[in-house]
N, C-alpha and C. Protein backbone atom coordinates (compact mmCIF):
# COMPACT_ATOMS: atom_id res chain seq x y z
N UNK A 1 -53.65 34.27 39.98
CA UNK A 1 -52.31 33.92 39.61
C UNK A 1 -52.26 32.63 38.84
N UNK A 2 -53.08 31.73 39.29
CA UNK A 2 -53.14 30.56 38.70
C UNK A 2 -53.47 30.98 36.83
N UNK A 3 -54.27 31.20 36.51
CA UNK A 3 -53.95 32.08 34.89
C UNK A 3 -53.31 32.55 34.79
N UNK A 4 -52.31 33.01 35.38
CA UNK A 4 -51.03 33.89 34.13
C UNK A 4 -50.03 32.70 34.29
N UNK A 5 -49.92 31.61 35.01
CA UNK A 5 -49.06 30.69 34.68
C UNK A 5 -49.81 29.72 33.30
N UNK A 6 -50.62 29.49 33.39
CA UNK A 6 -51.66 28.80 32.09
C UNK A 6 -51.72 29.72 31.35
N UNK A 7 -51.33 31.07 30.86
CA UNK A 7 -51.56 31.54 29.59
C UNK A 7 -50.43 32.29 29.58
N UNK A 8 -49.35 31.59 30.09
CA UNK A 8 -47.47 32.02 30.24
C UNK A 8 -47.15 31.09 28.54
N UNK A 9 -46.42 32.09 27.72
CA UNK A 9 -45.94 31.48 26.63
C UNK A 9 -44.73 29.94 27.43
N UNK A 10 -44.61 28.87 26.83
CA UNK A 10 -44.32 28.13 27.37
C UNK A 10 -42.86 28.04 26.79
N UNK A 11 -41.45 27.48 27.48
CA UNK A 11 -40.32 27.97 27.90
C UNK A 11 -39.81 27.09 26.89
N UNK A 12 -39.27 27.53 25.81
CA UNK A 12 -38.43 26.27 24.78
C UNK A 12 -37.64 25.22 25.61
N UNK A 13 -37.40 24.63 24.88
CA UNK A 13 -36.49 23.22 25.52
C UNK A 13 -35.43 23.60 24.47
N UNK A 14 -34.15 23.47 24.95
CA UNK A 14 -32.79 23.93 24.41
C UNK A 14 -32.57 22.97 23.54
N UNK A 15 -32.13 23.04 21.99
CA UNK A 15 -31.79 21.88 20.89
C UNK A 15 -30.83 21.01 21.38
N UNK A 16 -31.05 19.96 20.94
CA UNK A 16 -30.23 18.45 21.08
C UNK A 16 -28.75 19.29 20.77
N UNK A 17 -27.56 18.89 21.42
CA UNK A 17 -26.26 19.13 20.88
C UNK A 17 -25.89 18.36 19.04
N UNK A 18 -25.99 18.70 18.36
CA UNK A 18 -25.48 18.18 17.07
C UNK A 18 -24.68 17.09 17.32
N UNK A 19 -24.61 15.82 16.99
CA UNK A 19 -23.31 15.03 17.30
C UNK A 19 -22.61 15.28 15.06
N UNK A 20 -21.14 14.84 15.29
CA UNK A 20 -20.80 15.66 13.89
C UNK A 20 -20.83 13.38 13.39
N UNK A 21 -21.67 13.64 12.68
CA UNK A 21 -21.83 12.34 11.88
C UNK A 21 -20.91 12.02 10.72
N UNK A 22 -20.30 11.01 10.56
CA UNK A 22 -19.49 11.09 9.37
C UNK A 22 -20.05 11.06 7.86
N UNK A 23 -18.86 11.87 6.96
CA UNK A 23 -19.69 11.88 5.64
C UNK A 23 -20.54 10.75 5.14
N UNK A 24 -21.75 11.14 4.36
CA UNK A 24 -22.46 9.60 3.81
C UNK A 24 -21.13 9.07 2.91
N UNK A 25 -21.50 7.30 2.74
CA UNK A 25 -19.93 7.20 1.77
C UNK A 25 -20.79 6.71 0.52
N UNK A 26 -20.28 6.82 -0.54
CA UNK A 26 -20.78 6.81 -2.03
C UNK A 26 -21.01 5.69 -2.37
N UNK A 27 -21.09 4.66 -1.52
CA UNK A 27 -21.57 3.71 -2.01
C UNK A 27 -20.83 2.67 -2.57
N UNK A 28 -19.82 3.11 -3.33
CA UNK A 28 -19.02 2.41 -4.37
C UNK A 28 -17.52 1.57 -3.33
N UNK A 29 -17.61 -0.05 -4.43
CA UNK A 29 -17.07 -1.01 -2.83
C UNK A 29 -15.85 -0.52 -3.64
N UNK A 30 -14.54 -0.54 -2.68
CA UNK A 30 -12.81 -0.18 -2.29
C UNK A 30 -12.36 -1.20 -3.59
N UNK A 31 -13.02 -1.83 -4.32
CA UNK A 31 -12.46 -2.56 -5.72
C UNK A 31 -12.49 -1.60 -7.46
N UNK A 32 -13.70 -0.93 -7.15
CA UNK A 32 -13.83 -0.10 -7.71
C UNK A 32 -13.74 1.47 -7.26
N UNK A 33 -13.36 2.06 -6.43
CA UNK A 33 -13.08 3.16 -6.31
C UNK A 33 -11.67 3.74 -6.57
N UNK A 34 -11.75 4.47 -7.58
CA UNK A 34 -10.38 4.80 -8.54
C UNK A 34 -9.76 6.15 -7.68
N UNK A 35 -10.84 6.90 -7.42
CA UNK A 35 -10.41 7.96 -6.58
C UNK A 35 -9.37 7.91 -5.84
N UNK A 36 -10.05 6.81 -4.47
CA UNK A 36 -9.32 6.38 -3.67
C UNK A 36 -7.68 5.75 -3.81
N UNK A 37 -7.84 5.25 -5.28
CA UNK A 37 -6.76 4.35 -5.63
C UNK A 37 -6.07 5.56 -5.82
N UNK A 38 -6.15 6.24 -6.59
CA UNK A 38 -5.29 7.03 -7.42
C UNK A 38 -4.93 8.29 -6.28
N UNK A 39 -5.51 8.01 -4.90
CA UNK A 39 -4.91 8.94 -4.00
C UNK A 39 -3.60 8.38 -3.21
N UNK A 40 -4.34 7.02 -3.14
CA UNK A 40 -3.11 6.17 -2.33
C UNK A 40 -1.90 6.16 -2.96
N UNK A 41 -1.99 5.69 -4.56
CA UNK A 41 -1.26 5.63 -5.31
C UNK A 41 -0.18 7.32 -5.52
N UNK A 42 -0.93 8.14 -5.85
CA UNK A 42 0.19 9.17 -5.67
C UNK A 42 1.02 9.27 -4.05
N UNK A 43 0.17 9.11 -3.30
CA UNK A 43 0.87 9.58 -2.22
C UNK A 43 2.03 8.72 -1.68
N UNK A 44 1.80 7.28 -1.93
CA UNK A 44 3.19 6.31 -2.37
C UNK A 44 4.40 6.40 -3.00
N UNK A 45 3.65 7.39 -4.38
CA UNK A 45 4.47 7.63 -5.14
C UNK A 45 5.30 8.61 -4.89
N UNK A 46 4.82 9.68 -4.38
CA UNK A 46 5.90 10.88 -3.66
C UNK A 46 6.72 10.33 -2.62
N UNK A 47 6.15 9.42 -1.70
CA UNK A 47 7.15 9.14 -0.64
C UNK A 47 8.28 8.53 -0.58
N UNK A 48 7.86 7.37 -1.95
CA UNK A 48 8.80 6.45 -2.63
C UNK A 48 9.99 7.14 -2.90
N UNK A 49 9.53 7.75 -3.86
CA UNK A 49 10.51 9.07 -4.47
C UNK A 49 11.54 9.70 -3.74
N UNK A 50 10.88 10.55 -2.65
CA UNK A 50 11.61 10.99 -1.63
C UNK A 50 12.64 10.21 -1.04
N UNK A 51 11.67 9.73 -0.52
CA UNK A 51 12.74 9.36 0.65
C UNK A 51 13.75 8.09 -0.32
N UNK A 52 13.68 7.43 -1.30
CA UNK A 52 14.98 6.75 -1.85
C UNK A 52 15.78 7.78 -2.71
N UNK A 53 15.02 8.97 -2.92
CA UNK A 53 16.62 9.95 -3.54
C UNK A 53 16.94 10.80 -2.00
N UNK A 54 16.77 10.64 -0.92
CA UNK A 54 17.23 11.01 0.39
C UNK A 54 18.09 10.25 0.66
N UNK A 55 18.14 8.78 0.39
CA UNK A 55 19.04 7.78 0.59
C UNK A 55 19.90 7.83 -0.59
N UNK A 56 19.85 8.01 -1.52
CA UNK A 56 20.83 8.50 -3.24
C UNK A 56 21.91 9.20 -2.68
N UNK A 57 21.33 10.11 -2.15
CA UNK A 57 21.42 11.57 -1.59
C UNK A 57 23.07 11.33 -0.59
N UNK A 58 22.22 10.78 0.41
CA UNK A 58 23.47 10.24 1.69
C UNK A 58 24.43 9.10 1.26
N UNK A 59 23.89 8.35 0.88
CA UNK A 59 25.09 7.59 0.41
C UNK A 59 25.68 8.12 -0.54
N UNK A 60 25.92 8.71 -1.48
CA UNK A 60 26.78 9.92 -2.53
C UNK A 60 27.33 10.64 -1.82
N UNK A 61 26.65 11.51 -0.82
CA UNK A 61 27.63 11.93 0.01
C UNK A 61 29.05 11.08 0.75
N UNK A 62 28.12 10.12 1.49
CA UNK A 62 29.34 9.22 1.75
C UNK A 62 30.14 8.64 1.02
N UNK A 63 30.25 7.92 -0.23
CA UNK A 63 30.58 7.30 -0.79
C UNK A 63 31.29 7.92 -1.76
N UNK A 64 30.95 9.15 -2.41
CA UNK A 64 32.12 9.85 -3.50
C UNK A 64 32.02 11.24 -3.16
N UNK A 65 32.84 11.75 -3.90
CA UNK A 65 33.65 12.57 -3.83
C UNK A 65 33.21 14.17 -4.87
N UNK A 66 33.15 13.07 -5.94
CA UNK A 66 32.55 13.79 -7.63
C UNK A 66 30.96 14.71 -7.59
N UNK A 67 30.46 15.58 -7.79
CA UNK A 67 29.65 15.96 -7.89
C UNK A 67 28.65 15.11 -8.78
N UNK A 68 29.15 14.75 -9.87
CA UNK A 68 28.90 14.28 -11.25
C UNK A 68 27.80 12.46 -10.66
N UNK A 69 29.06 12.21 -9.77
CA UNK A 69 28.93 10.57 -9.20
C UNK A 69 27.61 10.63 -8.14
N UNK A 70 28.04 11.59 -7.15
CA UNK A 70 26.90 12.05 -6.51
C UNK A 70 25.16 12.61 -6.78
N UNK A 71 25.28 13.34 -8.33
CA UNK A 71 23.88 13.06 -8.63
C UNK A 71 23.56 12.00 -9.38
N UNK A 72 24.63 11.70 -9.50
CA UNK A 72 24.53 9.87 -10.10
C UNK A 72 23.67 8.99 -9.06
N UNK A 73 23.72 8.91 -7.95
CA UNK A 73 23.44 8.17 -7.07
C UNK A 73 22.01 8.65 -6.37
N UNK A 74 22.11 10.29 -6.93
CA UNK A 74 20.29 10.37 -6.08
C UNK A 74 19.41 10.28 -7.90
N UNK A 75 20.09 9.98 -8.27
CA UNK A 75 19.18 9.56 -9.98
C UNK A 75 18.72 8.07 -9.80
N UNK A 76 19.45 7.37 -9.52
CA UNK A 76 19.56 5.89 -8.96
C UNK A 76 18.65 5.61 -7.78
N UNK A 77 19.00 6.33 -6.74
CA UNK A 77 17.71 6.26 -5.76
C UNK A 77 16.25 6.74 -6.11
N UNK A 78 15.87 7.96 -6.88
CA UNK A 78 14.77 8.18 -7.51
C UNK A 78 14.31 7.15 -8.56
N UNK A 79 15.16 6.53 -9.55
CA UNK A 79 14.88 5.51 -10.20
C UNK A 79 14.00 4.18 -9.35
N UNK A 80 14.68 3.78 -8.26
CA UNK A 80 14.17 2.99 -7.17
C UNK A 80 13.32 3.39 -6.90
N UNK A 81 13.14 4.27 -6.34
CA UNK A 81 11.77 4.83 -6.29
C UNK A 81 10.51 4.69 -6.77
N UNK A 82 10.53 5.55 -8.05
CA UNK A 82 10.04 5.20 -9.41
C UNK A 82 9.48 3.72 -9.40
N UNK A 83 10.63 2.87 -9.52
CA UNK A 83 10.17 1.66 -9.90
C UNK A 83 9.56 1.04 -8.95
N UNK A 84 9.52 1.53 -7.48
CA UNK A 84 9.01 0.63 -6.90
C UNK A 84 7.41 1.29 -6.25
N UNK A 85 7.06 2.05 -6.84
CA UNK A 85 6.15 2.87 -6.71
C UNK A 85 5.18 3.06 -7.62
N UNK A 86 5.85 2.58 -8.68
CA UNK A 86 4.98 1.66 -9.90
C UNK A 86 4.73 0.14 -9.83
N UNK A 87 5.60 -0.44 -9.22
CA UNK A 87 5.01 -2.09 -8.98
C UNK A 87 3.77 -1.97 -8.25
N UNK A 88 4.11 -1.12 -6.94
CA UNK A 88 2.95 -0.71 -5.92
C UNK A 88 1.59 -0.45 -6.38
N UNK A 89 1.63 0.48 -7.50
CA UNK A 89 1.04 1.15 -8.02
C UNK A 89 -0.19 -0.10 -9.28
N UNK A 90 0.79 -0.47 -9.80
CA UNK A 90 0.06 -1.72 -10.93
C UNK A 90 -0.70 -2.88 -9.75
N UNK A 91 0.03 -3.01 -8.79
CA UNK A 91 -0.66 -3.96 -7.57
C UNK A 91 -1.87 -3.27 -7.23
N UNK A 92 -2.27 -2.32 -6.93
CA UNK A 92 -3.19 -1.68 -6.27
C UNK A 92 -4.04 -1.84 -7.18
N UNK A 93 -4.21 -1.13 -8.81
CA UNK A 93 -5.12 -1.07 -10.01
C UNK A 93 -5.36 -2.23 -10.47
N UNK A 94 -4.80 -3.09 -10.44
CA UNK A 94 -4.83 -4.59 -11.00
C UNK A 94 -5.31 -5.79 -9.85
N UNK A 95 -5.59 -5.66 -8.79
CA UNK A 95 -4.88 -6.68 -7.93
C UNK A 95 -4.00 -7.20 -7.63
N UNK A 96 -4.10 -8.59 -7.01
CA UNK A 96 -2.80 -9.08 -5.84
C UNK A 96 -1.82 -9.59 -6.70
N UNK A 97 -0.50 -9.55 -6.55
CA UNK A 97 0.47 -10.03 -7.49
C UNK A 97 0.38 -11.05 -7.72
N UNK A 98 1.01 -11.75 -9.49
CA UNK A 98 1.24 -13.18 -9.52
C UNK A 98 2.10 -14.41 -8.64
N UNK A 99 1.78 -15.51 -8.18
CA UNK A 99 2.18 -15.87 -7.38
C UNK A 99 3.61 -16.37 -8.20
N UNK A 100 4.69 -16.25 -8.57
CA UNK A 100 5.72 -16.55 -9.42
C UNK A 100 6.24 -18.13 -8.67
N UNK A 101 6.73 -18.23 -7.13
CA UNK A 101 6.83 -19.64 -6.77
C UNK A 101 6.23 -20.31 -6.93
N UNK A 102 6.33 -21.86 -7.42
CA UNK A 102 5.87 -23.02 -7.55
C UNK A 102 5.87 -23.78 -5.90
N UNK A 103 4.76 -24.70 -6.24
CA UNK A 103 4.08 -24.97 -4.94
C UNK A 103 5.33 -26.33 -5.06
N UNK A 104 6.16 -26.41 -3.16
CA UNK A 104 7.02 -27.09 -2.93
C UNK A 104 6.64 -28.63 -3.04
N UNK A 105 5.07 -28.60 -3.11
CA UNK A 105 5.35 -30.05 -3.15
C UNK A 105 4.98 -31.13 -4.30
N UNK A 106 5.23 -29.89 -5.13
CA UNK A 106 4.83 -30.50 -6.51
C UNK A 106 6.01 -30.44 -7.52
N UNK A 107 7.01 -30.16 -6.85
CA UNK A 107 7.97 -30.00 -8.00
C UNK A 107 9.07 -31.22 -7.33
N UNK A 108 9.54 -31.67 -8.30
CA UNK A 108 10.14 -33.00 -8.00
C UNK A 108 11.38 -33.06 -7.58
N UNK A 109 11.86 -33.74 -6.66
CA UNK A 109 13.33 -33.23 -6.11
C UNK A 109 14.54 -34.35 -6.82
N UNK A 110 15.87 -33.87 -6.37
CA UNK A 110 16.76 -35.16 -7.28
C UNK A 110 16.90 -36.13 -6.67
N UNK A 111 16.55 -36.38 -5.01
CA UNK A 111 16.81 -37.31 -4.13
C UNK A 111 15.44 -38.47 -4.82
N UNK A 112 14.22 -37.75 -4.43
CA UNK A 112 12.99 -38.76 -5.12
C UNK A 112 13.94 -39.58 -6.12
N UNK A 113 14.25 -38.81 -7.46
CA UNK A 113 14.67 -39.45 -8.78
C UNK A 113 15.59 -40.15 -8.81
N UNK A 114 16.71 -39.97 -7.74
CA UNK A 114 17.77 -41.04 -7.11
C UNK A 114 16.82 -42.92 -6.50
N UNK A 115 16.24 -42.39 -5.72
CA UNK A 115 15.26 -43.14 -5.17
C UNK A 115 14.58 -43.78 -5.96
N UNK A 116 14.21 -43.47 -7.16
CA UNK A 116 13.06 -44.05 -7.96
C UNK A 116 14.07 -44.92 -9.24
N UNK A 117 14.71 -44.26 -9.35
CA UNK A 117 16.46 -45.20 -9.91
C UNK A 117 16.74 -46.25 -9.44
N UNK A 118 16.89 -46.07 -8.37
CA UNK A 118 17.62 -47.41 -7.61
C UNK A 118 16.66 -48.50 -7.14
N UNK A 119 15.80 -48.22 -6.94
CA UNK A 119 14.40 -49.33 -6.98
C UNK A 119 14.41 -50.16 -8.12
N UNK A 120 14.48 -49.36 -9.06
CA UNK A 120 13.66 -49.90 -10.20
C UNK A 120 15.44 -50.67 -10.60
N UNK A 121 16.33 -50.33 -10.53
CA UNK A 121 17.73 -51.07 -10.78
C UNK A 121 17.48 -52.36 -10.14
N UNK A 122 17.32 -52.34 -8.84
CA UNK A 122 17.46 -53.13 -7.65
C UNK A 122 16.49 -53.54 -7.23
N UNK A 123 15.57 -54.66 -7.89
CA UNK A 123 13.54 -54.87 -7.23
C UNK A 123 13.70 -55.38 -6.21
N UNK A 124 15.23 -56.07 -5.79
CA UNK A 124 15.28 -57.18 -4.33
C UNK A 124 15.52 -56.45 -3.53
């Protein structure tokens, strides 16, 4: 008996469970990936859309009466939209917006210039 266990084909071992690994990623850094941009970017852009001619939408309802006035107002909310879904949009492809404020402590106030008046009037 001892030989037919030593010349017994020997019993597989059951495969590792697969774990599900995430896709390889392409390599390419989130500054340059246009793909990505241009996915974010539409999908902004539809929501934008939406949902401010949803708000066009309800306030026209509320607010008039006119059919005429009422798609007036979801034209206006899609416009909003639009536009703000393109600022979004130029931010994302371009980078971070221009900083338009001036730094507070460099811009000169009228009290200083009061102050710097009356000194120079008055040295005593």
């Amino acid at each position: 008996m001892a030989e037919a266990t030593e010349n017994a084909a020997p019993t597989p071992t059951p495969p590792a469970p697969a774990t599900s690994s995430p896709p390889p990623k392409s390599g390419i850094p989130p500054r340059y990936d246009l793909d990505a941009k241009w996915d974010a970017c539409l999908d902004l852009s539809i929501r934008r859309v939406a949902y401010s001619s949803l708000a066009g939408a309800f306030a026209g309802l509320l607010l008039f009466r006119s059919p005429t006035t009422r798609w007036a107002s979801v034209a206006l909310g899609a416009g909003v939209g639009i536009g703000a879904a393109y600022t979004e949009c130029s931010y994302l492809f371009n980078g971070a917006p221009p900083k338009w404020s001036p730094k507070v402590w460099n811009v000169p106030s009228a009290y200083s210039e009061v102050t710097a008046l009356s000194f120079s009037v008055n040295p005593g």
